[in-house]
Protein backbone atom coordinates (compact mmCIF):
# COMPACT_ATOMS: atom_id res chain seq x y z
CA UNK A 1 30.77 2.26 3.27
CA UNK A 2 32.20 5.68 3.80
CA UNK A 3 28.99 6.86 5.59
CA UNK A 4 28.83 3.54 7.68
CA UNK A 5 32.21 4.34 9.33
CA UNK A 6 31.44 7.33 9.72
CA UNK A 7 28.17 7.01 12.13
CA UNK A 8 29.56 4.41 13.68
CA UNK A 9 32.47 6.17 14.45
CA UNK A 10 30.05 9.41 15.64
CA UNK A 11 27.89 6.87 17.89
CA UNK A 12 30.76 5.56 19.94
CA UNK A 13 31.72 6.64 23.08
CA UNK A 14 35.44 8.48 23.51
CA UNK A 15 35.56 6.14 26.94
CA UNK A 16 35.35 3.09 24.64
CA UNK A 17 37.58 4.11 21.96
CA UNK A 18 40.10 4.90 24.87
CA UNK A 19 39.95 0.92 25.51
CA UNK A 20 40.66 0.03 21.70
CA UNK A 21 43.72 2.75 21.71
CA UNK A 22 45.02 0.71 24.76
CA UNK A 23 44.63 -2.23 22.70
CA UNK A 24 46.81 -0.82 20.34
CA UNK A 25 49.83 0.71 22.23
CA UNK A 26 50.06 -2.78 24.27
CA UNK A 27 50.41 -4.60 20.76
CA UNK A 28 52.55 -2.55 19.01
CA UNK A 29 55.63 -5.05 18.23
CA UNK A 30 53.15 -8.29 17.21
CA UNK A 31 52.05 -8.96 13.56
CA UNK A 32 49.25 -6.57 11.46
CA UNK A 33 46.98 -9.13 11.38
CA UNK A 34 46.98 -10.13 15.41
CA UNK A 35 46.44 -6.77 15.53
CA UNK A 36 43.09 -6.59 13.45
CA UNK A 37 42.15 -9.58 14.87
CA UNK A 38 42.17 -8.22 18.78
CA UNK A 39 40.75 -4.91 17.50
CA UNK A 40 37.99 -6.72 15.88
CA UNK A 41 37.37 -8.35 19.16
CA UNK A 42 37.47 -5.48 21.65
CA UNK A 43 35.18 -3.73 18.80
CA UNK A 44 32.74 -6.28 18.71
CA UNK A 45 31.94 -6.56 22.40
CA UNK A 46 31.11 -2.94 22.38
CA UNK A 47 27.13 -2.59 22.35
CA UNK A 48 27.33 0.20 20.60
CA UNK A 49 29.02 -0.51 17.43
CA UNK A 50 27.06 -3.62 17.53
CA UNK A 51 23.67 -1.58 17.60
CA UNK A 52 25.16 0.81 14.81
CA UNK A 53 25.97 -3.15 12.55
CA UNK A 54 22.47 -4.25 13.51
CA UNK A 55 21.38 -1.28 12.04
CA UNK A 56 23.01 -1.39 8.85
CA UNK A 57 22.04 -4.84 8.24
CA UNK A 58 18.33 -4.24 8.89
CA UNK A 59 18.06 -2.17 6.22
CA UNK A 60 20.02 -4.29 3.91
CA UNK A 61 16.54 -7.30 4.29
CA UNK A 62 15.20 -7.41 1.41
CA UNK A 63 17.67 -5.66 -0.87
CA UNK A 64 19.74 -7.51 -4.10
CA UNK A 65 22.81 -8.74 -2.82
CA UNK A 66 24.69 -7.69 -5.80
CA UNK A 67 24.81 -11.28 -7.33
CA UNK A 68 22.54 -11.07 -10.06
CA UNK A 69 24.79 -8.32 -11.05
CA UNK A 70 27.97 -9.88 -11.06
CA UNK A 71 26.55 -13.13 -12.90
CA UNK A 72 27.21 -13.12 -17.05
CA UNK A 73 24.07 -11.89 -19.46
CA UNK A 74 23.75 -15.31 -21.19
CA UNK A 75 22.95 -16.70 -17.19
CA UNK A 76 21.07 -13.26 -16.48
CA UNK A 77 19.02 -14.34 -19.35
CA UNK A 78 17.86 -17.65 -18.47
CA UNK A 79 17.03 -16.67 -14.67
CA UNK A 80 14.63 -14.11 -16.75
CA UNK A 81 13.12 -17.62 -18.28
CA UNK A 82 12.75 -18.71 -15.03
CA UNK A 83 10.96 -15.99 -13.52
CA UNK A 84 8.87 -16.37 -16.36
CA UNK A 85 7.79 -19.51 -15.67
CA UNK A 86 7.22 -18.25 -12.16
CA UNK A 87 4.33 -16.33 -13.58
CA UNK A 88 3.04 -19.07 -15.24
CA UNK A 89 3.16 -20.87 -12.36
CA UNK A 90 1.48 -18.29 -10.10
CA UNK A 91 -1.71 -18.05 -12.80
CA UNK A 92 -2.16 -21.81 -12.47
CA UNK A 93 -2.20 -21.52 -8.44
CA UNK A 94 -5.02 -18.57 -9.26
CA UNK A 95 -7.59 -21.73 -10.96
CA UNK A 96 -6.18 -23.66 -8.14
CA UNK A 97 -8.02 -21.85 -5.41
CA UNK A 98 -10.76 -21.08 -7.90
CA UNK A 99 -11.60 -24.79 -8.14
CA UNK A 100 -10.63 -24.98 -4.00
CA UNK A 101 -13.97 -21.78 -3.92
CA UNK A 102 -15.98 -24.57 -6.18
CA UNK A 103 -15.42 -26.96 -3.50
CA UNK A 104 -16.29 -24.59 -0.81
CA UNK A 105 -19.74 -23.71 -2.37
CA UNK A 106 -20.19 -27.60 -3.12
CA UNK A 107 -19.44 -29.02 0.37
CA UNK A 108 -21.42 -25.23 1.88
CA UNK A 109 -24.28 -27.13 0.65
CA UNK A 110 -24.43 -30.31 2.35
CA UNK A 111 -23.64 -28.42 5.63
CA UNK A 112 -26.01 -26.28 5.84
CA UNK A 113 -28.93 -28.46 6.53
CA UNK A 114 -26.76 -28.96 9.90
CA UNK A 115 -26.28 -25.35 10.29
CA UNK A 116 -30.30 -24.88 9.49
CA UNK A 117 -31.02 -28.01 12.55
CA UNK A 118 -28.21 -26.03 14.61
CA UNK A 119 -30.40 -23.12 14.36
CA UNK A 120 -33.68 -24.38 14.76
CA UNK A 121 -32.30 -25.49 18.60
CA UNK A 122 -30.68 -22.21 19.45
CA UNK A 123 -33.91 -20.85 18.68
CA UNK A 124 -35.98 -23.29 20.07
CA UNK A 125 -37.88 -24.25 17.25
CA UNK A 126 -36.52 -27.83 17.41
CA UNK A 127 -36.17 -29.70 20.12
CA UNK A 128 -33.68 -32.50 19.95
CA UNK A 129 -34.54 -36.45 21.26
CA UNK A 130 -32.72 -37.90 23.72
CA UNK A 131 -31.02 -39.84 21.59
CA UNK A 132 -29.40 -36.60 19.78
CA UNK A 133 -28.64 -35.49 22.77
CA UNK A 134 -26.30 -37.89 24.28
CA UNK A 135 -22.70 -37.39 24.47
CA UNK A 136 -19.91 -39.46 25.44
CA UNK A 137 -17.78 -37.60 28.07
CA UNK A 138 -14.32 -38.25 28.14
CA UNK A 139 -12.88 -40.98 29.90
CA UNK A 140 -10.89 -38.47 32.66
CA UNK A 141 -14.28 -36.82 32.56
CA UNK A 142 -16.57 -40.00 33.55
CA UNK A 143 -18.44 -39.94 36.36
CA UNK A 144 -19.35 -43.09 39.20
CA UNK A 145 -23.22 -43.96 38.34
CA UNK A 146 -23.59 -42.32 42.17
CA UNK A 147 -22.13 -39.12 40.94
CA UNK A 148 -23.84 -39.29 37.95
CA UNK A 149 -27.50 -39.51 39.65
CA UNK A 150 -26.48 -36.63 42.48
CA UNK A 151 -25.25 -34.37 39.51
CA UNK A 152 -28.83 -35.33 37.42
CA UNK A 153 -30.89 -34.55 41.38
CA UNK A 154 -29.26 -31.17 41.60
CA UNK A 155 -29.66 -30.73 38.01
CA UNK A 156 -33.89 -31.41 38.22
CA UNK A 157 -33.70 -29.50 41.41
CA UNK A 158 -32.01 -26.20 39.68
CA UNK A 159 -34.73 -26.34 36.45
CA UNK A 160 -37.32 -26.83 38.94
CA UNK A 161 -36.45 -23.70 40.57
CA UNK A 162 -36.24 -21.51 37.61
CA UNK A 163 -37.89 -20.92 34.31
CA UNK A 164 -37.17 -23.64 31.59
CA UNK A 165 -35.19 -21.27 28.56
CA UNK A 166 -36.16 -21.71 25.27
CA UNK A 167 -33.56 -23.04 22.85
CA UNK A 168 -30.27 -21.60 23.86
CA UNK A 169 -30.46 -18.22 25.52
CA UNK A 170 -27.83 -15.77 24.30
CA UNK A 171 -25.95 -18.58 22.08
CA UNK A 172 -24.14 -16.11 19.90
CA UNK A 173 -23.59 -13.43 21.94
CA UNK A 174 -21.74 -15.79 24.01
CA UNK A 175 -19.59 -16.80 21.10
CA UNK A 176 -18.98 -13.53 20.65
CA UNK A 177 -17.82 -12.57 24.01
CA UNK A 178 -15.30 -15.40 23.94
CA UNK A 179 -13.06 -14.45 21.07
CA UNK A 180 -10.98 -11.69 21.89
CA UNK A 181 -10.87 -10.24 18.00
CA UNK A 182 -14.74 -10.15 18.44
CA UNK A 183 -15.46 -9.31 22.06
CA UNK A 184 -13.04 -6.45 21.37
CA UNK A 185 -15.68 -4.98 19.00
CA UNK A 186 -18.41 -5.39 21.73
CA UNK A 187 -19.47 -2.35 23.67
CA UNK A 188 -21.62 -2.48 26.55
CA UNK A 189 -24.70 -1.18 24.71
CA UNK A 190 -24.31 -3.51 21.73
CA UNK A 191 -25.56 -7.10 24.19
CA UNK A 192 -28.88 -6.51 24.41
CA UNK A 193 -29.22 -6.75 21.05
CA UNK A 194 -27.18 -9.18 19.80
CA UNK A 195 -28.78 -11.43 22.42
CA UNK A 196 -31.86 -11.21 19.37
CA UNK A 197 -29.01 -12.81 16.85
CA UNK A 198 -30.16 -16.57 16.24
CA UNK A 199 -28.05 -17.34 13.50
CA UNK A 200 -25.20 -16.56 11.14
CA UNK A 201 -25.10 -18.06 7.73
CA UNK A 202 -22.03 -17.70 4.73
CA UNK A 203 -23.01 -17.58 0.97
CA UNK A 204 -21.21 -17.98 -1.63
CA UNK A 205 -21.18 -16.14 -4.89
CA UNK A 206 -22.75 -18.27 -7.56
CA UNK A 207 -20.51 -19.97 -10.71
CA UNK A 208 -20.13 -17.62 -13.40
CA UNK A 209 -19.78 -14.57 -10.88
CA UNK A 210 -17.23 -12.94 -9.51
CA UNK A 211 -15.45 -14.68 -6.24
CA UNK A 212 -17.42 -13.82 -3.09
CA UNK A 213 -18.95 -14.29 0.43
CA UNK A 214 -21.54 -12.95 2.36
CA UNK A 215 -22.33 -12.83 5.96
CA UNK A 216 -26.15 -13.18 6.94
CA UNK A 217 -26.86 -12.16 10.34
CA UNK A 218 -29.87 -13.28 11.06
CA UNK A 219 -31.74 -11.36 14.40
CA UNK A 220 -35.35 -12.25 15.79
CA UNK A 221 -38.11 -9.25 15.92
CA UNK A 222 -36.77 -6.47 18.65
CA UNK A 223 -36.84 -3.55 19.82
CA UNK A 224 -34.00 -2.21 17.94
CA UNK A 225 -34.33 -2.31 14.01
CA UNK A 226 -36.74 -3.38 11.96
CA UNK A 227 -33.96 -5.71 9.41
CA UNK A 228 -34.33 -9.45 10.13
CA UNK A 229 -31.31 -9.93 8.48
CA UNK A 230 -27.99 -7.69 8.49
CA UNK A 231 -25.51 -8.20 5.48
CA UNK A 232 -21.91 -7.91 4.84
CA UNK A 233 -20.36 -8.80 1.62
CA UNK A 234 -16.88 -9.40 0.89
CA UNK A 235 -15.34 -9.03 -2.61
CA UNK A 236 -12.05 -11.13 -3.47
CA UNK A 237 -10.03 -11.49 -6.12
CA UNK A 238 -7.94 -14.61 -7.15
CA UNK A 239 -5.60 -13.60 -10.24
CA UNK A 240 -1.91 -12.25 -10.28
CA UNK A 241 -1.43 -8.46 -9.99
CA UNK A 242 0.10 -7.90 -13.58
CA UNK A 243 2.50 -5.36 -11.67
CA UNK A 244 3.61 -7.80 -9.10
CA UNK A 245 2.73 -11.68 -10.03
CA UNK A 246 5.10 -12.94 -7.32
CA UNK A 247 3.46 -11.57 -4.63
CA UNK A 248 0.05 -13.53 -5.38
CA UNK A 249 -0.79 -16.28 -2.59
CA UNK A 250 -3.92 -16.65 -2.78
CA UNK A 251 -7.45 -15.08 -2.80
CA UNK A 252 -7.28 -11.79 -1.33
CA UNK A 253 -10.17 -9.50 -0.36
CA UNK A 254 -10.21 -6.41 -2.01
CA UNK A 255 -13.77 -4.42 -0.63
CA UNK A 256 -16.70 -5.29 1.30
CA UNK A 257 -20.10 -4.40 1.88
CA UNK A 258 -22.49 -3.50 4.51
CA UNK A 259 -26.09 -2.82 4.53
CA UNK A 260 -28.51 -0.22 6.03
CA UNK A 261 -29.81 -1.19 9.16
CA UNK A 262 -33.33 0.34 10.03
CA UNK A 263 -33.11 1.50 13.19
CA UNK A 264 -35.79 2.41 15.45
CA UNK A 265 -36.24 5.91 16.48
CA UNK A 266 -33.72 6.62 19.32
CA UNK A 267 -31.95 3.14 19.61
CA UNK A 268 -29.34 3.50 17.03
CA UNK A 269 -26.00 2.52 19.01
CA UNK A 270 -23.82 4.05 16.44
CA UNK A 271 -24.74 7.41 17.05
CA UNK A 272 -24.61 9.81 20.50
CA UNK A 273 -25.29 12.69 20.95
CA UNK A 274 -23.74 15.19 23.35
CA UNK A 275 -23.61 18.74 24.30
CA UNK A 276 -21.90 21.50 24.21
CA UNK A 277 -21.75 24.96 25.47
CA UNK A 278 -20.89 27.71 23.16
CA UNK A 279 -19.98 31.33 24.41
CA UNK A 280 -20.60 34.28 22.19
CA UNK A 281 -17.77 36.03 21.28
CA UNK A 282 -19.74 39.69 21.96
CA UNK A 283 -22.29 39.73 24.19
CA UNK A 284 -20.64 36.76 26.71
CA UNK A 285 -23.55 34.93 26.61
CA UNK A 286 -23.65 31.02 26.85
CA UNK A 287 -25.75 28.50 24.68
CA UNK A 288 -25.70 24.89 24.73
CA UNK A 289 -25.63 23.33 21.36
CA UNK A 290 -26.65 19.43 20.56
CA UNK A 291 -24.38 17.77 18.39
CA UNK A 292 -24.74 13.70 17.46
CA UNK A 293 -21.42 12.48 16.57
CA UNK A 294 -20.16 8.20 16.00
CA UNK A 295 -20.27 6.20 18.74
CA UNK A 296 -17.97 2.79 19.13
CA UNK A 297 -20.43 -0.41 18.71
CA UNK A 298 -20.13 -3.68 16.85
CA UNK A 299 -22.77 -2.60 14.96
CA UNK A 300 -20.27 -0.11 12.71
CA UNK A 301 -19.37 -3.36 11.34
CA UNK A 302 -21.61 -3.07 8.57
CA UNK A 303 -20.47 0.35 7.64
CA UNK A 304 -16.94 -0.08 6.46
CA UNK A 305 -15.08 2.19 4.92
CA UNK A 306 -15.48 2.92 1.00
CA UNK A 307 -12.76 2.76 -0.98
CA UNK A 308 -12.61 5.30 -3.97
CA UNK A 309 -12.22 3.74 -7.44
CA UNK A 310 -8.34 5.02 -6.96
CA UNK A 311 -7.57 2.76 -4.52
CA UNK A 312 -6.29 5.15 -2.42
CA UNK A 313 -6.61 5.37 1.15
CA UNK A 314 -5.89 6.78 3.88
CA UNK A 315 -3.88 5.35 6.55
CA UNK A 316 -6.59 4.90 9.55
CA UNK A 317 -9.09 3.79 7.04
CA UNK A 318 -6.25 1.34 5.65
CA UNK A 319 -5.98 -0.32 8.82
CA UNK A 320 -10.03 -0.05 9.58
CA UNK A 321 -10.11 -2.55 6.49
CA UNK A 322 -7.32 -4.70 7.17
CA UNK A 323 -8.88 -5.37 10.65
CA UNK A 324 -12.13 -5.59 9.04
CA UNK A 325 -11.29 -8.60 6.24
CA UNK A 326 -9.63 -10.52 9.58
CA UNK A 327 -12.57 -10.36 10.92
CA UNK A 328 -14.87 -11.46 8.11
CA UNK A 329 -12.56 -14.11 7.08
CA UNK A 330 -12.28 -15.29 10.33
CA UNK A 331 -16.27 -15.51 11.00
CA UNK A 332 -16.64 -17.31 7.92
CA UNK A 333 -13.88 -20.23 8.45
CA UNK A 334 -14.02 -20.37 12.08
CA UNK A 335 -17.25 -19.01 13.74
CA UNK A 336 -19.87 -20.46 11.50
CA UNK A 337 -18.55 -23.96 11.13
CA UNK A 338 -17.40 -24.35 15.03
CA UNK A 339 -19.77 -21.81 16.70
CA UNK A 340 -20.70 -24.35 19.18
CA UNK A 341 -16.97 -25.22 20.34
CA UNK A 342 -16.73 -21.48 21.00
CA UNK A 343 -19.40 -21.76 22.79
CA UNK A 344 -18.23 -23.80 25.08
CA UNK A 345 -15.01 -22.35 24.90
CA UNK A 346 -13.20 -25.43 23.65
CA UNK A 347 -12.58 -23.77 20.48
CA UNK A 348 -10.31 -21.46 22.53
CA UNK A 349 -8.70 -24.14 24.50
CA UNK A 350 -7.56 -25.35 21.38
CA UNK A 351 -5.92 -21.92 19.93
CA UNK A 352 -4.36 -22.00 23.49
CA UNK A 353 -3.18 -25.26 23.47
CA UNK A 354 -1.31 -24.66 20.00
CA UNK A 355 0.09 -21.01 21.02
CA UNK A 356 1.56 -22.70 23.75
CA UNK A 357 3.08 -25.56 21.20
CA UNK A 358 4.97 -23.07 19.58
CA UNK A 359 6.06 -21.30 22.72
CA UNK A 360 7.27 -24.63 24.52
CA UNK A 361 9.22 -25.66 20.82
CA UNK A 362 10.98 -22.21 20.84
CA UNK A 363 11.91 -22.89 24.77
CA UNK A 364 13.62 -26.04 24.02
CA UNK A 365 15.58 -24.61 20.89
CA UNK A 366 16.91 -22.47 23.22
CA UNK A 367 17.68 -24.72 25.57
CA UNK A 368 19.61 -26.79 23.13
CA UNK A 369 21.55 -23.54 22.36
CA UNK A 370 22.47 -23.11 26.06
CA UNK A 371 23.73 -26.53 26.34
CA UNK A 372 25.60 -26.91 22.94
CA UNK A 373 27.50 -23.65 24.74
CA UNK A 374 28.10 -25.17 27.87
CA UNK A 375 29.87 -28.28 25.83
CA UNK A 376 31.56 -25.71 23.82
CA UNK A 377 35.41 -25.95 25.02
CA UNK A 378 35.98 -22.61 23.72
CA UNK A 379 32.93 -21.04 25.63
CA UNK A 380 33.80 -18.19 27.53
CA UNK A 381 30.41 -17.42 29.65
CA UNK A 382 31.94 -13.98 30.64
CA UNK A 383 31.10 -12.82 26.46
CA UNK A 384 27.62 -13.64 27.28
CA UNK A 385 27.10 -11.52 30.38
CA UNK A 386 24.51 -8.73 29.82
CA UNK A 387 25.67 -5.45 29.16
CA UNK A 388 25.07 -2.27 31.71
CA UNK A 389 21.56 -1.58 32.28
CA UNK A 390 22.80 2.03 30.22
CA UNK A 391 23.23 0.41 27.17
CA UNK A 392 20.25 -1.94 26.80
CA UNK A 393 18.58 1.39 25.93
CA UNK A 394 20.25 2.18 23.34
């Protein structure tokens, strides 16, 4: 506590401890603990030795709070039963979610023959009867049978004027583009080829093996590489860590796996190449030398980064990963089973829509705050004015 006081007393301004000292000298003939109790005050609206308290107790989240200390050994002993227990507890979770990964490779099953029809229209290999191809509109979205037969005239008129498409042009490519943690990976030179992607599939490891996914990209015949299919595989692991059971919750990925992809001479996005001029040292003269270094594209997605048999990594390839398991687990729970809703973007709508949920819940706590104040016959709005614009930097 020494060292507290201390900083705090280095961090505070002479002007402000001039204020407590008047304080003092106006009090001097009422009672020690007035006294504490209006130096406590005039303390505490100091911003200053408020930041220097905030400080202290950040770094106190997380830490023992001396408790299990102070409690007898006979009561120390039976909280260690209970953290037993715990343990117990956390390795039955572990065949929870390996039963809840039995279930996922059941039910994968019976979607997939919707995910294979799905495909087969993208790609134009199926095309769907009328029938399949109604859809009720909402009701706010219903249109007067007039409307309905202008909309179908322009409609005939526009096809007539162009080519008819084939399946869905550029079907995941456009999912792509509309979710931000994918578009981000996007770069310019990376569309024209994913507009050859006509399907993405998930498999599941089979029972017996080890827990695991795998993304199948799936791409028609281009100009690009000669793979029809680009893999990534993603190792997990559903068991305690033996040095830190409580932290379990869940299956967790642990590696993942790309593939080679065969590209054709001179299209390989992942690679540039750029020049350089070199001047020697002796005889001044200048050379330009060709160097081919990385180059951003989505396509680096199926060369993560390896991690040694250590564990060890370093920070940049640390995060590389991290961003890189978001992004698988994310195409295999979200994209795959609701491609077409992003798509159409209603997907998005819907992330929106509960973003803003939580955003309009936190405005009304607040606003409940401010009003419980206002009825607050002891509220003093003065307390609550913001400090100078100096000390919101500190």
């Amino acid at each position: 506590m020494a060292d507290i006081d201390n900083k705090d007393q280095a961090e505070i301004d002479p002007a402000d401890m001039e204020d407590v000292e008047e304080v003092e000298e106006e009090e001097t003939g009422e009672d020690e603990n007035s006294k504490a109790r209006q130096l406590t005050v005039q303390m505490m609206q100091n911003p200053q030795i408020l930041a220097a308290l905030q400080e202290r107790l950040d770094g106190l989240n997380g830490s023992p709070s001396g408790y299990m200390e102070s409690l007898p050994k006979i009561v120390k002993r039976r909280v260690n039963a209970l953290k037993n227990l715990q343990v117990k507890c956390a390795h039955i979770e572990a065949k929870f979610y390996e039963e809840v990964h039995e279930l996922e490779r059941k039910y994968a099953a019976l979607y997939q023959p919707l995910f294979d029809k799905r495909s087969d229209i993208v790609k134009a290999a199926y095309e769907p009867t009328d029938e399949e191809c109604e859809w009720k509109a909402d009701e706010e979205e219903e249109l007067t049978d007039e409307m309905k037969e202008k909309a179908k005239l322009e409609e005939e008129k526009k096809d007539e004027e162009k080519e008819d498409p084939k399946g869905i042009p550029e079907f995941w490519l456009t999912v792509f583009k509309n979710v931000d943690l994918l578009s981000d990976m996007l770069q310019e030179h990376d569309e024209p080829i994913l507009k050859h992607l006509q399907d993405i599939k998930v498999k599941f490891s089979d029972p017996g093996e080890p827990m695991s996914f795998t993304l199948e990209f799936h791409f028609e015949p281009n100009d690009f590489f000669t793979n029809t299919v680009l893999t990534k595989t993603y190792k997990m692991r559903s068991e305690p860590d033996e040095s830190d059971p409580f932290s379990f919750d869940g299956p967790e990925i642990m590696c993942c796996t790309g593939c080679a992809i065969e590209w054709t001479k001179g299209k390989n996005v992942t690679l540039k190449t750029i020049k350089k001029k070199q001047k020697h040292k002796g005889r001044g003269t200048v050379r330009t030398v060709t160097k081919t270094v990385p180059n951003d594209s989505f396509f680096n997605f199926f060369t993560p980064p390896e991690v040694p048999e250590n564990g060890e990594l370093d920070e940049d390839s640390e995060a590389v990963l991290a961003a890189d398991f978001e992004i698988g687990h994310f195409i295999r729970e979200r994209i795959v089973p609701r491609a077409v809703l992003y798509f159409t973007g209603e997907a998005i709508e819907d992330d929106d829509d509960d973003y803003d949920e939580e955003g309009e819940e936190a405005d009304d706590e607040e606003g409940e705050e401010e009003a419980d104040e206002e009825n607050d016959p002891e509220y003093d709005p003065k307390k609550d004015a913001a400090p100078p614009a100096e000390c919101k930097q500190q």
